[in-house]
Structure formats: structure tokens, C-alpha cells
N, C-alpha and C. Protein backbone atom coordinates (compact mmCIF):
# COMPACT_ATOMS: atom_id res chain seq x y z
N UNK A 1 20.15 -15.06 11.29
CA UNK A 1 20.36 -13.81 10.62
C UNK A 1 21.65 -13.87 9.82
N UNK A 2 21.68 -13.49 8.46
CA UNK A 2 22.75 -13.32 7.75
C UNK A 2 23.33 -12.13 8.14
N UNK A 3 24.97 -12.24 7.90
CA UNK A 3 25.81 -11.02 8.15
C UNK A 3 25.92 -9.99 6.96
N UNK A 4 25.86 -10.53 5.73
CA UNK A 4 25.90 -9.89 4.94
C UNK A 4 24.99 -8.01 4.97
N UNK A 5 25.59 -7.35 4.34
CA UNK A 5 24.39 -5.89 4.36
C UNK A 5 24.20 -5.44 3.13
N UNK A 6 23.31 -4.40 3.01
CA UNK A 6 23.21 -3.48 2.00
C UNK A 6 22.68 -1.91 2.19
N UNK A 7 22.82 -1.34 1.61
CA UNK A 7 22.89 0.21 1.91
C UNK A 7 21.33 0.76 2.03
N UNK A 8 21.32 1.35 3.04
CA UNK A 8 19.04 1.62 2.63
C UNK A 8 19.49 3.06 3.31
N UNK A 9 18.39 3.38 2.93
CA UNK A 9 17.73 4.61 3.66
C UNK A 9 16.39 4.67 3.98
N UNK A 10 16.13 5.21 4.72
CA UNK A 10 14.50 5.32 5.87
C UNK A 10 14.49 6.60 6.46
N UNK A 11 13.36 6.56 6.71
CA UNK A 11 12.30 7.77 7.03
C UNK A 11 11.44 7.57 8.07
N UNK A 12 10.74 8.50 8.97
CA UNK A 12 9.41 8.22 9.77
C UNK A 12 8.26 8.75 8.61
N UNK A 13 7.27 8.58 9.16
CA UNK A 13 6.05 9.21 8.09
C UNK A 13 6.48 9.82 7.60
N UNK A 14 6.16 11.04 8.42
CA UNK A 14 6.00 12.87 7.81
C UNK A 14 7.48 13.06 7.38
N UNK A 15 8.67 12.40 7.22
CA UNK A 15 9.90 12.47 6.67
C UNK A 15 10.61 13.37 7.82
N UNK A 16 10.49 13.79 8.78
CA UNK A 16 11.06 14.95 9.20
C UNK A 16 13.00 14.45 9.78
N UNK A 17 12.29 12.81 10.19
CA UNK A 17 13.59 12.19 10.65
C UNK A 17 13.92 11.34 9.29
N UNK A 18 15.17 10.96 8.73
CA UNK A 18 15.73 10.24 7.57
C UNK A 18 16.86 10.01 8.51
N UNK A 19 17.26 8.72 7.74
CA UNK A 19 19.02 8.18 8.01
C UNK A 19 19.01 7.13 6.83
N UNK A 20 20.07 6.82 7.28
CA UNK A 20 21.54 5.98 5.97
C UNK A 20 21.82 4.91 6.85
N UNK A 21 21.88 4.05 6.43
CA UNK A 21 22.75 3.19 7.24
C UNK A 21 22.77 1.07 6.51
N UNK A 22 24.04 0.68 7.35
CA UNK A 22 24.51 -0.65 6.34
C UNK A 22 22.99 -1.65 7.67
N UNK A 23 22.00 -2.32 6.24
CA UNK A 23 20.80 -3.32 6.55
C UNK A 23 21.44 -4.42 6.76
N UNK A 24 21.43 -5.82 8.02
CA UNK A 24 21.39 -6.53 7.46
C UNK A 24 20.16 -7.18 7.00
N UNK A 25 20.23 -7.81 5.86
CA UNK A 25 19.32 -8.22 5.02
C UNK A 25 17.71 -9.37 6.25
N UNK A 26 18.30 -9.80 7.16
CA UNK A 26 17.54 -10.53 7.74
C UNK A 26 16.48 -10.26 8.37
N UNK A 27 15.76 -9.64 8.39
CA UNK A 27 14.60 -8.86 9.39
C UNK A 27 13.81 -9.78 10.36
N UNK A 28 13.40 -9.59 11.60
CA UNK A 28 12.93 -10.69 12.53
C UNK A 28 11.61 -9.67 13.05
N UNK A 29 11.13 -10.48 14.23
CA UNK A 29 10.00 -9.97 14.80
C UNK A 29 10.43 -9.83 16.53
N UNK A 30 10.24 -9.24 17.32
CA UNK A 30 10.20 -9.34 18.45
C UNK A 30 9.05 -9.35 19.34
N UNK A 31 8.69 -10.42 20.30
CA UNK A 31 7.71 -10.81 20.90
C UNK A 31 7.42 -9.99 22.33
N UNK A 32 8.22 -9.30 22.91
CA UNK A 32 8.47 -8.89 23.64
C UNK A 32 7.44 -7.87 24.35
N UNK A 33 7.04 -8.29 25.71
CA UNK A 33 5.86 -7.38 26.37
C UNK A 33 6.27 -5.65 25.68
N UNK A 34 7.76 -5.27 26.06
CA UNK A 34 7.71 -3.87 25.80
C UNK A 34 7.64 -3.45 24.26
N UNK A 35 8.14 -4.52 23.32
CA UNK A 35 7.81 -4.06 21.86
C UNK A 35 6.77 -4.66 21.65
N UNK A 36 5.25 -5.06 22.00
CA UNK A 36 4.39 -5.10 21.45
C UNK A 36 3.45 -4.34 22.08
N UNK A 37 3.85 -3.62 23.26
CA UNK A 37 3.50 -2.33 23.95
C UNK A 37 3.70 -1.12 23.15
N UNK A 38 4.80 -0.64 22.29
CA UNK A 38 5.42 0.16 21.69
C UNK A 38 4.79 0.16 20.02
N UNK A 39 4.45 -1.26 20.00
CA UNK A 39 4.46 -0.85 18.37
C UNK A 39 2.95 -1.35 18.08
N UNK A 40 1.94 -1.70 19.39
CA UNK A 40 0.72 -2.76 19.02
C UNK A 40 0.92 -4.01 18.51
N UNK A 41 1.93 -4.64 18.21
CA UNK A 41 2.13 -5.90 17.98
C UNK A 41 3.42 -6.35 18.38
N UNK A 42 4.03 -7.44 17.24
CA UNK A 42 5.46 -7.24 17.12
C UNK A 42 6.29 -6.24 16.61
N UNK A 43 7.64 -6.30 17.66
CA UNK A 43 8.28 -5.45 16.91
C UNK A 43 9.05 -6.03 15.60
N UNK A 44 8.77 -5.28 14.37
CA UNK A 44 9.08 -5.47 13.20
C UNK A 44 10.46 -5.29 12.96
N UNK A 45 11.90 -5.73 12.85
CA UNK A 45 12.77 -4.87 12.84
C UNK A 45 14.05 -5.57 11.96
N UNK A 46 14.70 -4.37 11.88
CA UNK A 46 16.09 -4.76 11.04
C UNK A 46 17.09 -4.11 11.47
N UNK A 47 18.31 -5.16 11.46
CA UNK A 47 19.29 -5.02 12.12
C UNK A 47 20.35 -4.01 11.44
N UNK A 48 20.79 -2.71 12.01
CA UNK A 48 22.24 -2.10 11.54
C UNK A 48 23.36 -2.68 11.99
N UNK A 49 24.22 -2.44 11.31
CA UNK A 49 25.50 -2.94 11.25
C UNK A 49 26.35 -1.54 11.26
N UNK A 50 26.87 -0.65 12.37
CA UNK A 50 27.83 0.26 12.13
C UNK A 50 27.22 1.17 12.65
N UNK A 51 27.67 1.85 11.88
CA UNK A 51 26.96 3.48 12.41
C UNK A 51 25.73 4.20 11.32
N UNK A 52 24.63 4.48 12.33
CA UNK A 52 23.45 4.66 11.82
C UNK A 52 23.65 6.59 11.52
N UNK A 53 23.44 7.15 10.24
CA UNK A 53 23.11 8.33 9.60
C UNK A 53 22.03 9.27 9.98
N UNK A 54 21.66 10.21 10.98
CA UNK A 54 20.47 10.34 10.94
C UNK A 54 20.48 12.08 10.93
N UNK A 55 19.30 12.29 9.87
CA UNK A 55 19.10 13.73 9.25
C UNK A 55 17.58 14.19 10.16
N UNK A 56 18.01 15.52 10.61
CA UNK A 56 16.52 15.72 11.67
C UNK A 56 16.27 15.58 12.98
N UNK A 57 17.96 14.85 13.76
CA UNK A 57 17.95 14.48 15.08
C UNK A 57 17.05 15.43 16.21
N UNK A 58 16.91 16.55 15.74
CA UNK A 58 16.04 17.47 16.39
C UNK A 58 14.56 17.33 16.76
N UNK A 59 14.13 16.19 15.91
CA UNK A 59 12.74 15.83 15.92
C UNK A 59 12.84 14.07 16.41
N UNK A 60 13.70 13.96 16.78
CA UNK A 60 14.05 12.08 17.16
C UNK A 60 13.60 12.32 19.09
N UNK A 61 12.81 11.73 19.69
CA UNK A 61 12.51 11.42 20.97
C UNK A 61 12.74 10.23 21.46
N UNK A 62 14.26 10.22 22.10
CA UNK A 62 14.89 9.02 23.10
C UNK A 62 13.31 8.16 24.54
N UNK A 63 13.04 7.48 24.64
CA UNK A 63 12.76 6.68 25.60
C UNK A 63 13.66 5.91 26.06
N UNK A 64 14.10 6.01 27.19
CA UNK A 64 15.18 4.68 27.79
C UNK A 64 13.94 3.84 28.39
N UNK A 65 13.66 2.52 27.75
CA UNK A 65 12.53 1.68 28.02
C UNK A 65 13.40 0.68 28.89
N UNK A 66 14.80 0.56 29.27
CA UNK A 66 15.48 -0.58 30.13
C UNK A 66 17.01 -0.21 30.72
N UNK A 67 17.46 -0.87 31.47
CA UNK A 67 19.42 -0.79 31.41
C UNK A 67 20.33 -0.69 30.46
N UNK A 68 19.54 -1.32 29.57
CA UNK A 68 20.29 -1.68 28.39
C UNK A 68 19.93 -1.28 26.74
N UNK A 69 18.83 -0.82 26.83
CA UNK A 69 18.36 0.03 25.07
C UNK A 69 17.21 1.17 26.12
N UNK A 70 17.62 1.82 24.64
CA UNK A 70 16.64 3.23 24.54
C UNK A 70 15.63 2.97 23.57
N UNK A 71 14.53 3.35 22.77
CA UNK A 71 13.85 3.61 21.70
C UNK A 71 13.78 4.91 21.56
N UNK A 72 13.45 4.89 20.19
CA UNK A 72 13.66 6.22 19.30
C UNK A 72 12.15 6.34 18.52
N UNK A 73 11.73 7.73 18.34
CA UNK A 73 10.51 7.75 17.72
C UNK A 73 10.85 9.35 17.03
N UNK A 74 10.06 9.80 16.17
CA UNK A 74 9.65 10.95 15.68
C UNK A 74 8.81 11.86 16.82
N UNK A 75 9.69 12.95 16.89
CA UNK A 75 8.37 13.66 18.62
C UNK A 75 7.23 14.45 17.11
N UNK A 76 7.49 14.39 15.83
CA UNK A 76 6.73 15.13 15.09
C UNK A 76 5.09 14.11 14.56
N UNK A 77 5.24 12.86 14.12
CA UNK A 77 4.45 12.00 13.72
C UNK A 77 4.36 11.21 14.63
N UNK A 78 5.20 10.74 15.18
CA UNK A 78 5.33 9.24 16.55
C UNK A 78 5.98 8.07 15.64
N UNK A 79 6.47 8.41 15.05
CA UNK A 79 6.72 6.67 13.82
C UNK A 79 8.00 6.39 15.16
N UNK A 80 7.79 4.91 15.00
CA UNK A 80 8.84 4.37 16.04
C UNK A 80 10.23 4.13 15.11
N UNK A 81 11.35 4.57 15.32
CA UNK A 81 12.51 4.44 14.52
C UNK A 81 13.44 3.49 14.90
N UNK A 82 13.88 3.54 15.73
CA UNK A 82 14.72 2.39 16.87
C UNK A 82 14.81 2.15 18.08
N UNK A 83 15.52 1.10 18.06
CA UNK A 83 15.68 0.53 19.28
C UNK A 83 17.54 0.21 19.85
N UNK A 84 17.80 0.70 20.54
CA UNK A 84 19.42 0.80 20.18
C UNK A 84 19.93 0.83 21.93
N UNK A 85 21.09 -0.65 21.43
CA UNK A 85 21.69 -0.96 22.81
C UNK A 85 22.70 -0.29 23.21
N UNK A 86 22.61 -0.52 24.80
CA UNK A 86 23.47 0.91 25.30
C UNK A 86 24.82 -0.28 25.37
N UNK A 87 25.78 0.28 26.02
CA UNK A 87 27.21 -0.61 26.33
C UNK A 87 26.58 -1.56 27.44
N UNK A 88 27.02 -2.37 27.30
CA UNK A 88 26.51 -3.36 28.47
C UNK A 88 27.51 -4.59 28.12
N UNK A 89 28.20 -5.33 28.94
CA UNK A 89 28.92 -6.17 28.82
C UNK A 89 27.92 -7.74 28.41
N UNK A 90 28.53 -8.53 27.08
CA UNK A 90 27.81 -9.41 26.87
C UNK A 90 26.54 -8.96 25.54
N UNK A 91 26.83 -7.74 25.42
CA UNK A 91 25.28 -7.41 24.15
C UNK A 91 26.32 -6.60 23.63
N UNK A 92 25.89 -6.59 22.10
CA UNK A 92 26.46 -5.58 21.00
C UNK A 92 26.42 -4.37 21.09
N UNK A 93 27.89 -3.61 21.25
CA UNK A 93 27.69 -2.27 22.06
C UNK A 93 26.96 -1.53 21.19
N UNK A 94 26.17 -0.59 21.39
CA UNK A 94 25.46 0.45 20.41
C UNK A 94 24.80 0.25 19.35
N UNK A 95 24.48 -1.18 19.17
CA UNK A 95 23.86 -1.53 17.36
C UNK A 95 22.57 -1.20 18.15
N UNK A 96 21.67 -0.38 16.66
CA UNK A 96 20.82 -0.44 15.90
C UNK A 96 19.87 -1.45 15.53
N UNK A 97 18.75 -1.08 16.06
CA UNK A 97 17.79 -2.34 15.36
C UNK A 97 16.56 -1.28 14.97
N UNK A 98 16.58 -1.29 13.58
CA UNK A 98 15.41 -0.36 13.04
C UNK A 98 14.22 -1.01 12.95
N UNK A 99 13.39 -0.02 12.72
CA UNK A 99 11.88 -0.06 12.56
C UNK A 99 11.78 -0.75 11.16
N UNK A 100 12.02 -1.91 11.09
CA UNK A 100 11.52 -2.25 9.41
C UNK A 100 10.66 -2.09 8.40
N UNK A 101 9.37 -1.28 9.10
CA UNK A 101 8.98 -0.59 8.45
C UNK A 101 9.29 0.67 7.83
N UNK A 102 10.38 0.94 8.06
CA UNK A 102 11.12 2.61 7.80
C UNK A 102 11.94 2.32 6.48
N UNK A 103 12.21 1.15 6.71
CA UNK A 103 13.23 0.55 5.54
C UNK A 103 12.86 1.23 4.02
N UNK A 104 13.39 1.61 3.59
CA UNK A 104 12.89 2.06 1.80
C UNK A 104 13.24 0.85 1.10
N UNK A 105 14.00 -0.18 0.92
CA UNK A 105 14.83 -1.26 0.43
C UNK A 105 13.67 -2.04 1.16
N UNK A 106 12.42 -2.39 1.06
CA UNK A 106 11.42 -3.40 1.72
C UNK A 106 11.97 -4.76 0.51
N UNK A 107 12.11 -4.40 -0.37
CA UNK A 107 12.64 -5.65 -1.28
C UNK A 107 13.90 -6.57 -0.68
N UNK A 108 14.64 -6.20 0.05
CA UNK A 108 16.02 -6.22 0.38
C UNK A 108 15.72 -7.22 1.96
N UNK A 109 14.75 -7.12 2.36
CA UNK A 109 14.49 -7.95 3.81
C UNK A 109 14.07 -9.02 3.51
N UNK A 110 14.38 -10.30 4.27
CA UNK A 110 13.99 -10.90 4.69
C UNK A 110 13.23 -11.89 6.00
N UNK A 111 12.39 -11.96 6.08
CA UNK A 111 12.24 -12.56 7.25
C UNK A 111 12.63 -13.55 7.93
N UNK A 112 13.27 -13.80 9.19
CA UNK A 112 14.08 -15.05 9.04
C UNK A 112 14.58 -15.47 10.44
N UNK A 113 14.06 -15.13 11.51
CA UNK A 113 13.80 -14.87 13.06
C UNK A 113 12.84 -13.56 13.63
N UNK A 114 12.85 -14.80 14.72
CA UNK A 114 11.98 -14.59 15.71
C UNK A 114 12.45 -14.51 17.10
N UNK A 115 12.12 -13.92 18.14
CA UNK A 115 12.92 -13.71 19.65
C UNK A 115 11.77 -13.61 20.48
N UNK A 116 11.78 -13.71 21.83
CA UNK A 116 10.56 -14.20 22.80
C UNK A 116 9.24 -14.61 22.36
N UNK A 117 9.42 -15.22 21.73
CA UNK A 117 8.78 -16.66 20.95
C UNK A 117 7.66 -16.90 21.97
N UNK A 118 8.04 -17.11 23.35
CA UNK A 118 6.86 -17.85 24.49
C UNK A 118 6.02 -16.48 24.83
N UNK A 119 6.51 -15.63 24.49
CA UNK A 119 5.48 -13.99 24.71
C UNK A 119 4.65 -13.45 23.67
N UNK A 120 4.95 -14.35 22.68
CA UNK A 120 3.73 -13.93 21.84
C UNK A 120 1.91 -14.22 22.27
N UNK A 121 1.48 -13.39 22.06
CA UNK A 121 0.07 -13.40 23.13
C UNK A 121 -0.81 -14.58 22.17
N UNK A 122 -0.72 -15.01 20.91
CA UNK A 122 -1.71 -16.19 20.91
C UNK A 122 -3.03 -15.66 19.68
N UNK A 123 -2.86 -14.37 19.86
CA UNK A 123 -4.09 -13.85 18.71
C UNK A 123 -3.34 -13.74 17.57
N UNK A 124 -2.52 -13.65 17.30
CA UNK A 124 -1.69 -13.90 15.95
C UNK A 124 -0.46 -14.95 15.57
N UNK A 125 -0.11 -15.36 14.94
CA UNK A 125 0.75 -16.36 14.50
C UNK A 125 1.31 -16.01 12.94
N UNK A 126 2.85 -16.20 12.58
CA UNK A 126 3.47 -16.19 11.54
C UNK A 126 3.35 -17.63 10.59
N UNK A 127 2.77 -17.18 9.35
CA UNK A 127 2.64 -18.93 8.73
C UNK A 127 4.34 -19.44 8.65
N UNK A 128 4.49 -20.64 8.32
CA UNK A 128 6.07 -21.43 8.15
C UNK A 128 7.28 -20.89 8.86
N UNK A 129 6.66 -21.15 10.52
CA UNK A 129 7.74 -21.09 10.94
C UNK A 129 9.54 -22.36 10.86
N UNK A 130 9.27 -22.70 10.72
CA UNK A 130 10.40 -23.44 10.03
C UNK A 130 11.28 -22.66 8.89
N UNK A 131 11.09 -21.54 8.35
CA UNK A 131 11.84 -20.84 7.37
C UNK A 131 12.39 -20.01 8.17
N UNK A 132 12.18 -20.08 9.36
CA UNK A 132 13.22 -19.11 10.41
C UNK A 132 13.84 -19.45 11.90
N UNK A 133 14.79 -18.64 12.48
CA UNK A 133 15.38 -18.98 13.50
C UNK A 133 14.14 -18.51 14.62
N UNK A 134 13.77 -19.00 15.29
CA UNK A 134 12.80 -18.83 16.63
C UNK A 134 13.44 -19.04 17.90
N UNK A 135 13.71 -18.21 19.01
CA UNK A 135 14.42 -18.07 20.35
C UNK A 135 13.05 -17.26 21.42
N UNK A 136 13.57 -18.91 21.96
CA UNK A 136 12.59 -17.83 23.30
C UNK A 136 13.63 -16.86 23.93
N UNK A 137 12.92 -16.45 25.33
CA UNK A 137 14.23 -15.25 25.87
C UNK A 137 15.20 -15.88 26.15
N UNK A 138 15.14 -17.23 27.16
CA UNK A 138 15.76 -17.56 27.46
C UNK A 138 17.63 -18.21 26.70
N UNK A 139 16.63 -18.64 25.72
CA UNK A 139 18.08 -18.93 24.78
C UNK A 139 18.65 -17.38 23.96
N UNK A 140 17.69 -16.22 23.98
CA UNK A 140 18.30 -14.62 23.37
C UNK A 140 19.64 -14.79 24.63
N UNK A 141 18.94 -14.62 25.64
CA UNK A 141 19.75 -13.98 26.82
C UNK A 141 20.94 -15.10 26.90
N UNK A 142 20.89 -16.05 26.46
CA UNK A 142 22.63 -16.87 26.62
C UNK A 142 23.22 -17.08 25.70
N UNK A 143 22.36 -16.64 24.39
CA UNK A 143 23.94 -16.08 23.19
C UNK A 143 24.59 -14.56 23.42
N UNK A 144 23.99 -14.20 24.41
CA UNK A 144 24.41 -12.72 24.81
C UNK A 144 25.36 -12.64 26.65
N UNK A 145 25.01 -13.77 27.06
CA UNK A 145 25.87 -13.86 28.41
C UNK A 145 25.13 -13.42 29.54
N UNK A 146 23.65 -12.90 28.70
CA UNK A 146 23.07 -11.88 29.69
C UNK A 146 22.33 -12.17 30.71
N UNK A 147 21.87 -12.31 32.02
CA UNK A 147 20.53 -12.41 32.92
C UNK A 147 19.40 -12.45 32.42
């Protein structure tokens, strides 16, 4: 994932939830039993950097799906918005990982990792993987310190 960002704004469907916030440009997939529970596949997503903008919080529905992140959805449409880590020693306190589909800047992503790699179920596959970083959990969880 590049560090670099750029400025987007996003929406759920029905618009009711919007935010602002710095993209980084790299967008990945997550393999993960609970995000392909959540979203029917992979989770599609892009990384914030800072502090995420959000217009409509009144219509945003928290799930705490673990110890360590919540997900975020629209309680008006259901569009899944984020996924966002709590403080936990060893993981990035509070970042943001959006719904990349929410992204308005779809020009601005790239694809370019992949994470629980060995949990992908087998009925689908990404062509050229070689144009990206691929981590099973095991190697996620020890650039993070984590269990």
C-alpha cells in the first residue's frame, strides 16, 4: 500500500450518510470469514488516513463485529461504510478502512493487496496476482504484533 493520499468524498446509496476524508490511493480486498459474511464476498476497501468527515451520523449503525473494530453501515439503505479499529496496542489506533465502493474518486484507487489470502473460499479468484501485495493472516497479524 502506498502512503501517499488524496481527498474523496463518499456516500451510502440513498446518500443519507456522506463523509470527507484523506484516501490512500491503494485499495485491497479482504478475505476474511467476517468480511465476506458482511459484504457477500470480499471486503472491498480503502484505507483513511486521519480523521474521517461524516454528514448524517444519525443514520450510521455501529456493529462491534470483534475486540478490536466495529463496522459501520447506513440503518437507512444497509450500504456497508466502514470498518474502523478500536485502540488496541500493536494496530493503528482508530483508522478507517472504507467501503471502496463508497469512494466517488473510483479513478483514484488502486488495487494493490490482498489480506487472508488462505480464506478465500475458492469460487472466485483475482486475475495477476503478482501486481499486488498478498498476506495471509498470519503474516497481517505480525506486522501488527498482534495474536
Amino acid at each position: 500500500m502506498t502512503d501517499k493520499t488524496f481527498s474523496a468524498s463518499g456516500a451510502c446509496m440513498c446518500g443519507k450518510v456522506t463523509y470527507t476524508a484523506n484516501i490512500k490511493p491503494g485499495a485491497g480486498a479482504c478475505h476474511c470469514g467476517m468480511c465476506r459474511s458482511w459484504s457477500g464476498g470480499p471486503f472491498m476497501a480503502a484505507h483513511a488516513e486521519g480523521k474521517v468527515q461524516f454528514s448524517g451520523e444519525a443514520h450510521i449503525s455501529i456493529y462491534q463485529s470483534s475486540q478490536w473494530a466495529q463496522r459501520g453501515f447506513c440503518k437507512v439503505c444497509g450500504a456497508n461504510l466502514f470498518y474502523h479499529l478500536l485502540p488496541r496496542p500493536g494496530l493503528p489506533d482508530g483508522e478507517y478502512i472504507m467501503s471502496a465502493g463508497t469512494v466517488k474518486e473510483q479513478q483514484s484507487l488502486t488495487f494493490d493487496n490482498e489480506v487472508f489470502i488462505e480464506h478465500a473460499p475458492g469460487w472466485y479468484e483475482f486475475t495477476a496476482p503478482e501486481t499486488r501485495s498478498r498476506l495471509t493472516e498470519a503474516e497481517l497479524m505480525a506486522m501488527y504484533g498482534a495474536e
